[in-house]
C-alpha atoms as a PDB file:
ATOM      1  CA  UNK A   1     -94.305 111.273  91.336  1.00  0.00           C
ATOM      2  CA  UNK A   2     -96.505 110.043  88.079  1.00  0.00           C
ATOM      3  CA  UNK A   3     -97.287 113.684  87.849  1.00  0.00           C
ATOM      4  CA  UNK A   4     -93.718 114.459  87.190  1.00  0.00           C
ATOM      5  CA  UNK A   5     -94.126 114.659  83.415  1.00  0.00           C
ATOM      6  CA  UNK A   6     -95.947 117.657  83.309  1.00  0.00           C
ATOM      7  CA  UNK A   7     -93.950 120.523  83.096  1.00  0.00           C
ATOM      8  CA  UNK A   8     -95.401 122.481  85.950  1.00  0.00           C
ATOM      9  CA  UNK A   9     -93.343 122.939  89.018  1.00  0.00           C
ATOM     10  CA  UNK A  10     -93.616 120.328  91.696  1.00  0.00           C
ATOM     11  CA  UNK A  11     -95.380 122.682  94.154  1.00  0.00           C
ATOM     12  CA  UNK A  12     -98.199 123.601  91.394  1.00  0.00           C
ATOM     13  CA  UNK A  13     -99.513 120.158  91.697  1.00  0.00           C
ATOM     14  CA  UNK A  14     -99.176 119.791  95.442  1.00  0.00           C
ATOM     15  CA  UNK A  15    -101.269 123.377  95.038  1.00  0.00           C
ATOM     16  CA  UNK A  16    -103.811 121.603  92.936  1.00  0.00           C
ATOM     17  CA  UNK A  17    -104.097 118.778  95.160  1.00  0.00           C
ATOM     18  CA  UNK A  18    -104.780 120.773  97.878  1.00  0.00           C
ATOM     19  CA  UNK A  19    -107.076 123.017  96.684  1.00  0.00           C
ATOM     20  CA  UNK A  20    -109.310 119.534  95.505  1.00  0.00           C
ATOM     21  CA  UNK A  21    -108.905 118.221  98.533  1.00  0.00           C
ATOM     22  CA  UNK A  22    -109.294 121.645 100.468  1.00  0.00           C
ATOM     23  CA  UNK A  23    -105.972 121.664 102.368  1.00  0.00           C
ATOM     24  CA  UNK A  24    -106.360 125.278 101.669  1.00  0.00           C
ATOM     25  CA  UNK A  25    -109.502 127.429 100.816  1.00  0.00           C
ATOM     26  CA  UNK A  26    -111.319 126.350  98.309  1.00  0.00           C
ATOM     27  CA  UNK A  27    -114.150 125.142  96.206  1.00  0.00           C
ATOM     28  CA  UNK A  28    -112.766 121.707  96.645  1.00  0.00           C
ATOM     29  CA  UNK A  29    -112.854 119.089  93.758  1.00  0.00           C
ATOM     30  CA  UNK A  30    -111.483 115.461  94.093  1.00  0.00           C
ATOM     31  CA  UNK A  31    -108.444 113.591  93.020  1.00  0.00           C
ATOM     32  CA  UNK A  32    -108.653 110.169  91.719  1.00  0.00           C
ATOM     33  CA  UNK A  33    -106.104 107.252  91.638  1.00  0.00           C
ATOM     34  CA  UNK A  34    -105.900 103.743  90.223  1.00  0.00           C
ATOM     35  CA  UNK A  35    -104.145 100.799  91.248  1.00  0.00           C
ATOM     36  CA  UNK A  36    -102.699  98.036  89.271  1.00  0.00           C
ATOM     37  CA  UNK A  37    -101.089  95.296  90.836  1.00  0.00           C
ATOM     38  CA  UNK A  38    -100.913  97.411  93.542  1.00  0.00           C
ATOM     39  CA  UNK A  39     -98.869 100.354  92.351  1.00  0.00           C
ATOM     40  CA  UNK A  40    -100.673 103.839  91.433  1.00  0.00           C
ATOM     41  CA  UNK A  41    -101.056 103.296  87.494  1.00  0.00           C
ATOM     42  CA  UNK A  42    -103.066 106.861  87.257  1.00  0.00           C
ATOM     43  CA  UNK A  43    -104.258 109.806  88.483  1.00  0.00           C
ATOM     44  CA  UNK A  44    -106.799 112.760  87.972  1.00  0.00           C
ATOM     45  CA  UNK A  45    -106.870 116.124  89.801  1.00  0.00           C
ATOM     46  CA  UNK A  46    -110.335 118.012  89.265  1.00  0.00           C
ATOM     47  CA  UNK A  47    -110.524 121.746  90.816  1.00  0.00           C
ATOM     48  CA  UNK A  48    -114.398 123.211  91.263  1.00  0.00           C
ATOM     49  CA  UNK A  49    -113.906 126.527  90.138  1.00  0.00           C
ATOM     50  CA  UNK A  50    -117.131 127.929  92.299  1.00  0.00           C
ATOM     51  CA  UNK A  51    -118.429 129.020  88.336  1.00  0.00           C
ATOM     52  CA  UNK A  52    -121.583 127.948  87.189  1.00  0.00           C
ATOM     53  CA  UNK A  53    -122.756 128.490  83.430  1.00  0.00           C
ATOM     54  CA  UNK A  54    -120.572 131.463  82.130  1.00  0.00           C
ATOM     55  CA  UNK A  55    -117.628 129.217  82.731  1.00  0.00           C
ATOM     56  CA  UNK A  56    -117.470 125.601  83.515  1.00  0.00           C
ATOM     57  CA  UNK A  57    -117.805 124.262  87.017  1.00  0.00           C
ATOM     58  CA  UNK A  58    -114.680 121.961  87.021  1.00  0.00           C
ATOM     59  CA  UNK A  59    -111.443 122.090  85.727  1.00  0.00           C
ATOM     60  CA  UNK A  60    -109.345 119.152  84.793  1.00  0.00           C
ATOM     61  CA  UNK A  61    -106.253 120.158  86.192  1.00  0.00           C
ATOM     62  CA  UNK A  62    -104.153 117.111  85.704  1.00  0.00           C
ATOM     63  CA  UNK A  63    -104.623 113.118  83.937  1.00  0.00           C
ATOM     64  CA  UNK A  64    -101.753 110.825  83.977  1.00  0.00           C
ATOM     65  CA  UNK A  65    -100.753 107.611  83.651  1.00  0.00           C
ATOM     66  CA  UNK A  66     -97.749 105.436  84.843  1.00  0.00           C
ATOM     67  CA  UNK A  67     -95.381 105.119  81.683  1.00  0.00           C
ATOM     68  CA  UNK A  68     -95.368 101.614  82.531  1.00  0.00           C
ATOM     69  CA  UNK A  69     -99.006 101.440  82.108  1.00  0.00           C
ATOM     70  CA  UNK A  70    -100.230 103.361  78.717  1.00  0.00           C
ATOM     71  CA  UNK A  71    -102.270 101.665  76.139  1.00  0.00           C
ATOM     72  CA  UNK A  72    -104.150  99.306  78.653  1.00  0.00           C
ATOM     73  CA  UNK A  73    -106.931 102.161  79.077  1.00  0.00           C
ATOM     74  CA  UNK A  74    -106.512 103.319  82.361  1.00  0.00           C
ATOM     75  CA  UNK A  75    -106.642 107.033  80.982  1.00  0.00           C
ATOM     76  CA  UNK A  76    -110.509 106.574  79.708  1.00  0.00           C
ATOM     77  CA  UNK A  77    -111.413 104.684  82.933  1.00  0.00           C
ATOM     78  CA  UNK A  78    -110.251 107.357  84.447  1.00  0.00           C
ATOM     79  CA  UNK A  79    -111.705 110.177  81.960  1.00  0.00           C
ATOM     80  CA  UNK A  80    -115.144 108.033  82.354  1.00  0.00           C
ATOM     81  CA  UNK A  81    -115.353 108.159  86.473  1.00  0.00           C
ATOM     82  CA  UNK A  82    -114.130 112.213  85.809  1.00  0.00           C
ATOM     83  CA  UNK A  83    -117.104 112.611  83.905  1.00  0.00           C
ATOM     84  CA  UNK A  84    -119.438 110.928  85.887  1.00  0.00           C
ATOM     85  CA  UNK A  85    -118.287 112.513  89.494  1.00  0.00           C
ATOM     86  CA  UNK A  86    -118.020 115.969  88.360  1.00  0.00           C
ATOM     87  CA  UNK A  87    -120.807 118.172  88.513  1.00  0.00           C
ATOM     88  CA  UNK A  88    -121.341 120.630  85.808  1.00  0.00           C
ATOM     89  CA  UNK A  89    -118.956 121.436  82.862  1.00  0.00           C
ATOM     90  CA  UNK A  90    -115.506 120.162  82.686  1.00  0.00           C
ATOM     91  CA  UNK A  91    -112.768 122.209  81.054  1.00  0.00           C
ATOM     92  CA  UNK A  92    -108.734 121.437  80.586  1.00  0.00           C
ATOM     93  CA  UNK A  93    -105.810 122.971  79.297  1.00  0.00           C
ATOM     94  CA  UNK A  94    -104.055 121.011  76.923  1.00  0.00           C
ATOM     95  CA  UNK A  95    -100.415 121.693  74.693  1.00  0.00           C
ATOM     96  CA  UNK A  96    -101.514 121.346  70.660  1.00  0.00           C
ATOM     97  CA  UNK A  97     -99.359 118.492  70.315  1.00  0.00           C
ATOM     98  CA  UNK A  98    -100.527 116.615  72.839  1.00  0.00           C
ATOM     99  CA  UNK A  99    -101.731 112.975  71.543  1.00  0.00           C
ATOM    100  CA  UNK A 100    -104.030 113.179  74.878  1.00  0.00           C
ATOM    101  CA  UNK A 101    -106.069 115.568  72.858  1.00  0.00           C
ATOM    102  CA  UNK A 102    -107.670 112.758  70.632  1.00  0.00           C
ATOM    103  CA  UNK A 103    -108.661 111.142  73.735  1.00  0.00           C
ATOM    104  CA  UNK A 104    -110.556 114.116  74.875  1.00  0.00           C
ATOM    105  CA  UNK A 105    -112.196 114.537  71.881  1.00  0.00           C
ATOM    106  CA  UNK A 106    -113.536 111.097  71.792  1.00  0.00           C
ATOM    107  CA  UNK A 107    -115.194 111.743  75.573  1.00  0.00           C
ATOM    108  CA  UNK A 108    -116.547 115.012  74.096  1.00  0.00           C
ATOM    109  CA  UNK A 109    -114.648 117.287  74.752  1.00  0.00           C
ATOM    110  CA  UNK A 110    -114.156 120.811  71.998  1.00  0.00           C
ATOM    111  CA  UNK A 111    -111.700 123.465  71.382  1.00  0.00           C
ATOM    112  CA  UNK A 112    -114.065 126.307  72.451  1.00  0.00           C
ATOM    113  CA  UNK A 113    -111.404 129.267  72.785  1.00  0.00           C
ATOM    114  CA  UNK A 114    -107.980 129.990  72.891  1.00  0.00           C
ATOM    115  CA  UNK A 115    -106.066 130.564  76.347  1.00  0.00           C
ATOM    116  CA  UNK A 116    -104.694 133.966  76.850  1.00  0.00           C
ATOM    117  CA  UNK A 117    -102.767 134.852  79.492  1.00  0.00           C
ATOM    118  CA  UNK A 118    -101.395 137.691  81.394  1.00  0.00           C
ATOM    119  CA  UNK A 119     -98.579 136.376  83.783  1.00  0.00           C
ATOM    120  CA  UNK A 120     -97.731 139.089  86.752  1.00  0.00           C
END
């Protein structure tokens, strides 16, 4: 539901669930969720990609937080744990416009190329 902003079908994020919390084949990964006052006020979904050095070992697949909840900093708490659970490299995929982008940058995170893509 608080994943309902991004504008990937519903079934790509049950997908990337999955595949983190290897409901299907996979290299796993883990999906995180906060609480606040006892509703969900966040959530990350990390993929392991089964890469190591040539591309990074993790992928960021989703952050969010509750609408109710942004600006109390439950996206760096959650960006923080990300970073410290994850082994290896962490890479996302993020829109240009999105003002999540300064927030990335601020953990460390660099434009390093551009995404192409071949859709089939």
């Amino acid at each position: 539901k608080h994943l309902e902003n991004y504008k990937d079908p519903k079934e790509y994020i049950e997908k990337a669930i999955n595949y983190a919390i290897k409901e299907i084949p996979s290299f796993g990964g883990f999906v995180l969720v906060s609480y606040l006052n006892g509703s969900i006020s966040g959530i990350v979904v990390v993929n392991r990609t089964g890469m190591i050095d040539y591309i990074p070992e993790n992928i960021l697949v989703y952050i969010a937080t509750h609408k109710d909840h942004r600006g109390k900093g439950i996206g760096k708490q959650l960006m923080r744990k990300t970073i410290e659970l994850a082994k290896g490299s962490i890479s996302l995929h993020v829109e240009p416009n999105n003002p999540a982008i300064f927030l990335y940058e601020k953990f460390g995170f660099t434009s390093k190329y551009l995404d192409m893509r071949l859709i089939k």
